[in-house]
N, C-alpha and C. Protein backbone atom coordinates (compact mmCIF):
# COMPACT_ATOMS: atom_id res chain seq x y z
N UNK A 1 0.37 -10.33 -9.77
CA UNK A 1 -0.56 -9.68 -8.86
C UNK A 1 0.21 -9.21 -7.63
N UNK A 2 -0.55 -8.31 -7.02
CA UNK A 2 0.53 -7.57 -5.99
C UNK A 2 0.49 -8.21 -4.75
N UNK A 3 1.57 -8.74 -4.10
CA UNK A 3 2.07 -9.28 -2.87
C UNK A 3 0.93 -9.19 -1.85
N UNK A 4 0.98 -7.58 -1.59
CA UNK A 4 0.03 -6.30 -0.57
C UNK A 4 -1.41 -6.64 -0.16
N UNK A 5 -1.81 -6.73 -1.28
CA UNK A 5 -3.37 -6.82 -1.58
C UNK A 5 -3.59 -8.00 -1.22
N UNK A 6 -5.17 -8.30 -0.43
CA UNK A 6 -5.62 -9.80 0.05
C UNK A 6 -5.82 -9.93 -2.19
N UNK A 7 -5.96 -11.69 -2.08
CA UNK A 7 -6.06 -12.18 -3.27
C UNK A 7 -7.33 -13.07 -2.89
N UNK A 8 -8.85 -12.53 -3.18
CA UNK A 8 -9.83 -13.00 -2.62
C UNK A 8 -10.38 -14.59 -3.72
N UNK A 9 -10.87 -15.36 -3.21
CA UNK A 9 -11.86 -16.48 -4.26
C UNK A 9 -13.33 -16.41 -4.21
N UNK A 10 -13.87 -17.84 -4.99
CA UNK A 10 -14.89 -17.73 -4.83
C UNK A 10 -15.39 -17.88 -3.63
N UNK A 11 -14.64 -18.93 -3.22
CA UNK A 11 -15.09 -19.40 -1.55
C UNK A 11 -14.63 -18.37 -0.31
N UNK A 12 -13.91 -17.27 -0.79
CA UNK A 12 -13.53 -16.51 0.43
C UNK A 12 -14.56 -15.24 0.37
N UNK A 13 -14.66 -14.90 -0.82
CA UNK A 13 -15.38 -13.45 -1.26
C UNK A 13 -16.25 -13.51 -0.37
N UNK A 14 -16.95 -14.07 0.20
CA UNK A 14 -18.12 -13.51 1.56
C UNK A 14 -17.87 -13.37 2.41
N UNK A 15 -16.99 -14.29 3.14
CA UNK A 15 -16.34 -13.64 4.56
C UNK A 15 -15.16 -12.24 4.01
N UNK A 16 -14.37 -12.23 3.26
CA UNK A 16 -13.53 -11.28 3.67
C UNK A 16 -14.09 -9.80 2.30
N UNK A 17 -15.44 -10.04 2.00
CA UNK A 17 -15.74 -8.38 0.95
C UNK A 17 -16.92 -8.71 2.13
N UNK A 18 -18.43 -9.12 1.65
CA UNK A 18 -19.47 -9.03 2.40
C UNK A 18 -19.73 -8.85 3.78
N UNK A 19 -18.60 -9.56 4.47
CA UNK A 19 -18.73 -9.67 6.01
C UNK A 19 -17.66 -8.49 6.43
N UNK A 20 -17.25 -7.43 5.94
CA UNK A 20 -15.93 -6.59 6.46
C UNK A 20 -16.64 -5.81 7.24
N UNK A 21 -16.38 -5.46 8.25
CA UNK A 21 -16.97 -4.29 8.87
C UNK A 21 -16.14 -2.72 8.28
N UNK A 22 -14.91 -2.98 7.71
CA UNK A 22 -14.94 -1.91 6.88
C UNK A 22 -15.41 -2.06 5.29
N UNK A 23 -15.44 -0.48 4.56
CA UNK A 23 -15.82 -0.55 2.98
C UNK A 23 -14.46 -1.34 2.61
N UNK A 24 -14.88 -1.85 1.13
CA UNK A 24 -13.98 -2.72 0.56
C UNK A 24 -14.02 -2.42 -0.86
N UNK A 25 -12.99 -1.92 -1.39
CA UNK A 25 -12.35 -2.02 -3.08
C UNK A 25 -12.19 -3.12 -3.64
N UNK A 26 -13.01 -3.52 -4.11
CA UNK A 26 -13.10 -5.27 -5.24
C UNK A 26 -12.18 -5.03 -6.45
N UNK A 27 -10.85 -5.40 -6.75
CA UNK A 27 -10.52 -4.99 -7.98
C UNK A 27 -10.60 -6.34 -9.00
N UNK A 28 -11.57 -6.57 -9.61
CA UNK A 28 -11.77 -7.47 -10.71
C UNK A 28 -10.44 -7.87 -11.79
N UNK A 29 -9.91 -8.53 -11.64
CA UNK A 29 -8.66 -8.19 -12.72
C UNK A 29 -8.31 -10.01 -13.43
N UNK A 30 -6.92 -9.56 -13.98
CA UNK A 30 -7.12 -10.63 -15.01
C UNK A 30 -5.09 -10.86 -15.53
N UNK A 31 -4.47 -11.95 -15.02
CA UNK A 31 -3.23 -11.70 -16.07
C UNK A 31 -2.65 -11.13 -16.92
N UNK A 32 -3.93 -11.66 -17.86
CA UNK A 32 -3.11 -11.41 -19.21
C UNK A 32 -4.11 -9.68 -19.46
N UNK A 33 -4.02 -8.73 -18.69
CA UNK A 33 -4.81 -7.63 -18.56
C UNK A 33 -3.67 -6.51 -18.29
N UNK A 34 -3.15 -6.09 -19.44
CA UNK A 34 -2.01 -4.53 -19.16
C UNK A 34 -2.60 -3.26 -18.55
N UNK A 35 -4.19 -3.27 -18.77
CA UNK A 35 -4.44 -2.24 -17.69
C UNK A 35 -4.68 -2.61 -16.44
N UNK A 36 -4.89 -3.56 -15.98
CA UNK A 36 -4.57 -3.97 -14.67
C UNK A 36 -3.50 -3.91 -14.05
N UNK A 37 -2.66 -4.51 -14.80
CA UNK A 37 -0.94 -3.92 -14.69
C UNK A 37 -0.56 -2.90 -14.49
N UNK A 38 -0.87 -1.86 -15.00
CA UNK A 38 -0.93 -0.45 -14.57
C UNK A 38 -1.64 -0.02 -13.54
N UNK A 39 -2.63 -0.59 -12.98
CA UNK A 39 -3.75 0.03 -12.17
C UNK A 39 -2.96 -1.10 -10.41
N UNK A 40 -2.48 -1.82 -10.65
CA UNK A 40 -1.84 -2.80 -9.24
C UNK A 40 -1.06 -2.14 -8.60
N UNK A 41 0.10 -0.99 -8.85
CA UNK A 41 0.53 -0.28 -7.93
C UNK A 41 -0.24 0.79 -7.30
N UNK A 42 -1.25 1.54 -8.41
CA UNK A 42 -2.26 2.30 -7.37
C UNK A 42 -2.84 1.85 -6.12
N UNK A 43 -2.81 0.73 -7.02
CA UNK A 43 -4.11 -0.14 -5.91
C UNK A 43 -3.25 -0.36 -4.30
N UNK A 44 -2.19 -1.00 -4.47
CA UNK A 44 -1.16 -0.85 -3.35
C UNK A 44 -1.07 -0.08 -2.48
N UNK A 45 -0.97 1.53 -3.07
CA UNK A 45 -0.69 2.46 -2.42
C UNK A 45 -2.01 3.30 -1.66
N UNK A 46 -2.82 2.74 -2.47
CA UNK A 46 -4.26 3.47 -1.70
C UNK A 46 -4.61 2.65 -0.85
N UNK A 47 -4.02 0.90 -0.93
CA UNK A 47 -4.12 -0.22 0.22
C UNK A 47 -3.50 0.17 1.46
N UNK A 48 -2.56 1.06 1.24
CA UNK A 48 -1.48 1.44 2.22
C UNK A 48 -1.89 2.65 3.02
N UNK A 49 -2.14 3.52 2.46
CA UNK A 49 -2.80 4.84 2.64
C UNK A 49 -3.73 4.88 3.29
N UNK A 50 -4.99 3.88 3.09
CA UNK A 50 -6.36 4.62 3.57
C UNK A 50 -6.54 3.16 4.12
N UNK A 51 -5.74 2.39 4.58
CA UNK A 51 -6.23 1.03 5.22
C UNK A 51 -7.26 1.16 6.47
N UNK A 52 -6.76 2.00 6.87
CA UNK A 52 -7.92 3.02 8.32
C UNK A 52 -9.49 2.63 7.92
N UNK A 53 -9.42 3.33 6.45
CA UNK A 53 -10.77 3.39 6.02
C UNK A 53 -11.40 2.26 5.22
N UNK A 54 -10.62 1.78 4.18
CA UNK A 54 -10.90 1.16 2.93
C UNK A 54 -9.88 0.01 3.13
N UNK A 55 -10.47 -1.26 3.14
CA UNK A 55 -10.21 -2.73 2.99
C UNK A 55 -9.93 -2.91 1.21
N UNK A 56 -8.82 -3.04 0.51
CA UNK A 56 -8.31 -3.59 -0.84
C UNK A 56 -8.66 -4.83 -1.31
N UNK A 57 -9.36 -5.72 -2.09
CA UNK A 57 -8.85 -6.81 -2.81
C UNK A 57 -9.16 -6.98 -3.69
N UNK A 58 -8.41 -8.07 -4.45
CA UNK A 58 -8.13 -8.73 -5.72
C UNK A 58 -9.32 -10.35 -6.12
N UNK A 59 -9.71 -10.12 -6.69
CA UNK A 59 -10.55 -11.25 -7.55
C UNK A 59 -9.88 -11.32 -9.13
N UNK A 60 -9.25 -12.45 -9.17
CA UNK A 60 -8.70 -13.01 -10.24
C UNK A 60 -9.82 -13.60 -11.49
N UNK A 61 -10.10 -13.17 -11.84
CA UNK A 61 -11.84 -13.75 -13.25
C UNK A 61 -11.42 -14.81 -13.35
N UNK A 62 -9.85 -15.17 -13.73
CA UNK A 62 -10.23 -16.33 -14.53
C UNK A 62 -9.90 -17.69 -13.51
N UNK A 63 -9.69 -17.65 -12.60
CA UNK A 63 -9.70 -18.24 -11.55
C UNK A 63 -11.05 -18.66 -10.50
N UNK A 64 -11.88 -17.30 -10.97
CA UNK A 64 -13.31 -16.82 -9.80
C UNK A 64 -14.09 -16.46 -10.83
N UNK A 65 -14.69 -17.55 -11.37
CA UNK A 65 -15.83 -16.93 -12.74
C UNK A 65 -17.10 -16.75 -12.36
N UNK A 66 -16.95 -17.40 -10.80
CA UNK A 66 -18.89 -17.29 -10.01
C UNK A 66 -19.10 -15.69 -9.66
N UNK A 67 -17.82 -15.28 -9.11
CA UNK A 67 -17.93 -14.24 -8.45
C UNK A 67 -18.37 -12.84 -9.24
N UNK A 68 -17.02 -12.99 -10.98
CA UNK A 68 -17.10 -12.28 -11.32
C UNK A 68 -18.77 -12.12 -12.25
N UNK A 69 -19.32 -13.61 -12.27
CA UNK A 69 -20.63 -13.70 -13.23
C UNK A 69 -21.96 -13.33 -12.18
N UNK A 70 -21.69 -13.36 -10.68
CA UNK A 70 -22.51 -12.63 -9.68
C UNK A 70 -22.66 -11.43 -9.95
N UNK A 71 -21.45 -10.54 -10.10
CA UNK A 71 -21.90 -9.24 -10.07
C UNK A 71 -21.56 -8.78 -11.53
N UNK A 72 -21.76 -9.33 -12.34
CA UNK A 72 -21.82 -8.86 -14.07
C UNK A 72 -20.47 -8.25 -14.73
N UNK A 73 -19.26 -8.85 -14.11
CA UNK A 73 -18.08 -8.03 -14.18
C UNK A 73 -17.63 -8.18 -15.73
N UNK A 74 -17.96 -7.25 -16.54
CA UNK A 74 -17.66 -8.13 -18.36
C UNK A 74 -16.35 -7.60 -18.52
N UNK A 75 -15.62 -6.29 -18.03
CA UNK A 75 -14.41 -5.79 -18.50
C UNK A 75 -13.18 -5.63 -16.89
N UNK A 76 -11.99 -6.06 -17.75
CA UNK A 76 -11.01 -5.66 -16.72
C UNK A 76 -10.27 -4.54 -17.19
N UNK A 77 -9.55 -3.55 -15.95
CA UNK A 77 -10.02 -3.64 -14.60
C UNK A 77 -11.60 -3.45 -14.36
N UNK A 78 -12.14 -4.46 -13.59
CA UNK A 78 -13.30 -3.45 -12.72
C UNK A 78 -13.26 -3.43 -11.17
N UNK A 79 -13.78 -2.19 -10.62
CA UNK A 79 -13.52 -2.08 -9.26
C UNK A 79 -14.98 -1.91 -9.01
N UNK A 80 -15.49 -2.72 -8.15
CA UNK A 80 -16.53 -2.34 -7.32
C UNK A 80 -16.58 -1.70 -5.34
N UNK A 81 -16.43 -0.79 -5.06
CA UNK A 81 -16.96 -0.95 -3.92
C UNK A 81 -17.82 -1.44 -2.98
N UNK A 82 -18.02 -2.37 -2.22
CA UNK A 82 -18.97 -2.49 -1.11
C UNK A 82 -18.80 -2.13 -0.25
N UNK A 83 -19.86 -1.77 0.47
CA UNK A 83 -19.91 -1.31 2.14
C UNK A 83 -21.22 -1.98 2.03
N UNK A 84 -21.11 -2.58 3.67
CA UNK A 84 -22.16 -3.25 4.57
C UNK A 84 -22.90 -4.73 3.43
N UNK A 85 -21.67 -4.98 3.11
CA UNK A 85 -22.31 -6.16 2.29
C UNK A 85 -22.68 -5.86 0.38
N UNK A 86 -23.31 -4.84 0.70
CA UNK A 86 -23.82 -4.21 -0.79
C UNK A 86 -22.34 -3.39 -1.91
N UNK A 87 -23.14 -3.79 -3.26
CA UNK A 87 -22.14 -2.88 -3.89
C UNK A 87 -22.62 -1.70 -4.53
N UNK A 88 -21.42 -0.47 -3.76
CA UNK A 88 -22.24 0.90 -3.96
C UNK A 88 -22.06 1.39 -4.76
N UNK A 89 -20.51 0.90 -5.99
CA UNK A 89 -20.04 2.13 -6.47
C UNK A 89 -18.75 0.86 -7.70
N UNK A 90 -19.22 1.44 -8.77
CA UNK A 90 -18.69 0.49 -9.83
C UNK A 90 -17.50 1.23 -10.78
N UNK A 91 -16.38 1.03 -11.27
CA UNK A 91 -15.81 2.21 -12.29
C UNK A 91 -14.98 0.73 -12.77
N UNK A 92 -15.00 1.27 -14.12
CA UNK A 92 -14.07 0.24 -15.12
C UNK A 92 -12.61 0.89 -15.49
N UNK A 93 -11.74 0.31 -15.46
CA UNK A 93 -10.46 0.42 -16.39
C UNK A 93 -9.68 1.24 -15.36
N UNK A 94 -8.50 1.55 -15.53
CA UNK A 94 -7.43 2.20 -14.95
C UNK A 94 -7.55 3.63 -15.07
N UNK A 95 -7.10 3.90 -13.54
CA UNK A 95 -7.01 5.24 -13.60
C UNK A 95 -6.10 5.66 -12.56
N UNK A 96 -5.82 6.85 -12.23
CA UNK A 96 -4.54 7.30 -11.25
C UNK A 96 -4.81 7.52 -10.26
N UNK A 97 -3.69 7.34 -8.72
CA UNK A 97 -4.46 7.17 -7.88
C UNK A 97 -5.32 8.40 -7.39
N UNK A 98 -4.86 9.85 -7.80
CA UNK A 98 -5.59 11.23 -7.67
C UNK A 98 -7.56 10.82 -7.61
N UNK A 99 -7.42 10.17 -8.98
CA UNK A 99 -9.22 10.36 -9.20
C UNK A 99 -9.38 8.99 -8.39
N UNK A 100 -8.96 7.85 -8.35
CA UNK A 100 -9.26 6.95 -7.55
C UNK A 100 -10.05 7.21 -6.43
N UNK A 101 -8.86 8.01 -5.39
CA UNK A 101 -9.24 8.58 -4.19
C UNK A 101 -9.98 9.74 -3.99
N UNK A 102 -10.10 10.63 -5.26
CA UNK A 102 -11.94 11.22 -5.83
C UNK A 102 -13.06 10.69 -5.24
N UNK A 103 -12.59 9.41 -6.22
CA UNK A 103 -13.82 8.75 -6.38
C UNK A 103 -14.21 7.50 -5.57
N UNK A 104 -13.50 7.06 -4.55
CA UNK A 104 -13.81 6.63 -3.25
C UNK A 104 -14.41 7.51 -2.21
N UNK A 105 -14.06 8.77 -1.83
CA UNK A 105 -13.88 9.83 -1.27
C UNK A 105 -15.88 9.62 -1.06
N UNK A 106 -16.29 9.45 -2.64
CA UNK A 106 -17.79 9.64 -2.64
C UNK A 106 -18.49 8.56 -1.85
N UNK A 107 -18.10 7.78 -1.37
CA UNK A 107 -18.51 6.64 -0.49
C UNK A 107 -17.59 5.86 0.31
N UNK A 108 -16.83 6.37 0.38
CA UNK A 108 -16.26 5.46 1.87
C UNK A 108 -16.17 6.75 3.31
C-alpha cells in the first residue's frame, strides 16, 4: 500500500472520511488485489495534485470488514467519494488518472 496515502480503519474512518471538512476519495482495496496495484500510483498522484481540493484514503477490507460491510463495498478497487459526511459518488475497478480526475471533477 502506498506510503502517501492516509491508511484509514474501522475506528478512524469517522474522524478522518466523515468529519473532513474537505471531499474525500475512499479507496476500498485489498493485498492480494492486482487492480489495486495498478490503481495505488494514480491514487498518489491525484493525492498530490489536488490535495487543495480532495483528501485521499485507503481502507484495507480485509483488515476493516465493518467499514467495508457499512457501505456495501463487494468488489476491489472501490472508490467512494464523500463530501460533508455523505457518500456522493461510487466507481469500481481501476482506471487512469485522466478519467479519475473526470470523474471527481463531477463532485468535488
Amino acid at each position: 500500500m502506498a506510503d502517501t496515502l492516509t491508511a484509514v480503519t474501522d475506528e478512524t474512518f469517522e474522524a478522518e472520511v466523515l468529519g473532513s471538512e474537505l471531499p474525500v476519495l475512499v479507496d476500498f482495496t485489498a493485498d492480494w488485489c492486482p487492480p489495486c496495484r495498478m490503481l495505488a500510483p494514480v491514487l498518489e498522484a491525484v493525492a498530490a495534485e489536488e490535495a487543495h481540493r480532495v483528501k485521499v484514503v485507503t481502507v484495507d477490507v480485509d483488515r476493516n470488514p465493518g467499514t467495508q460491510a457499512r457501505y456495501g463495498v463487494l468488489s476491489m478497487p472501490t472508490l467512494i467519494v464523500f463530501r460533508g459526511g455523505e457518500p456522493v459518488k461510487s466507481m469500481v475497478g481501476a482506471r487512469a488518472k485522466a478519467r479519475l480526475l473526470r470523474e471527481l471533477a463531477e463532485v468535488v
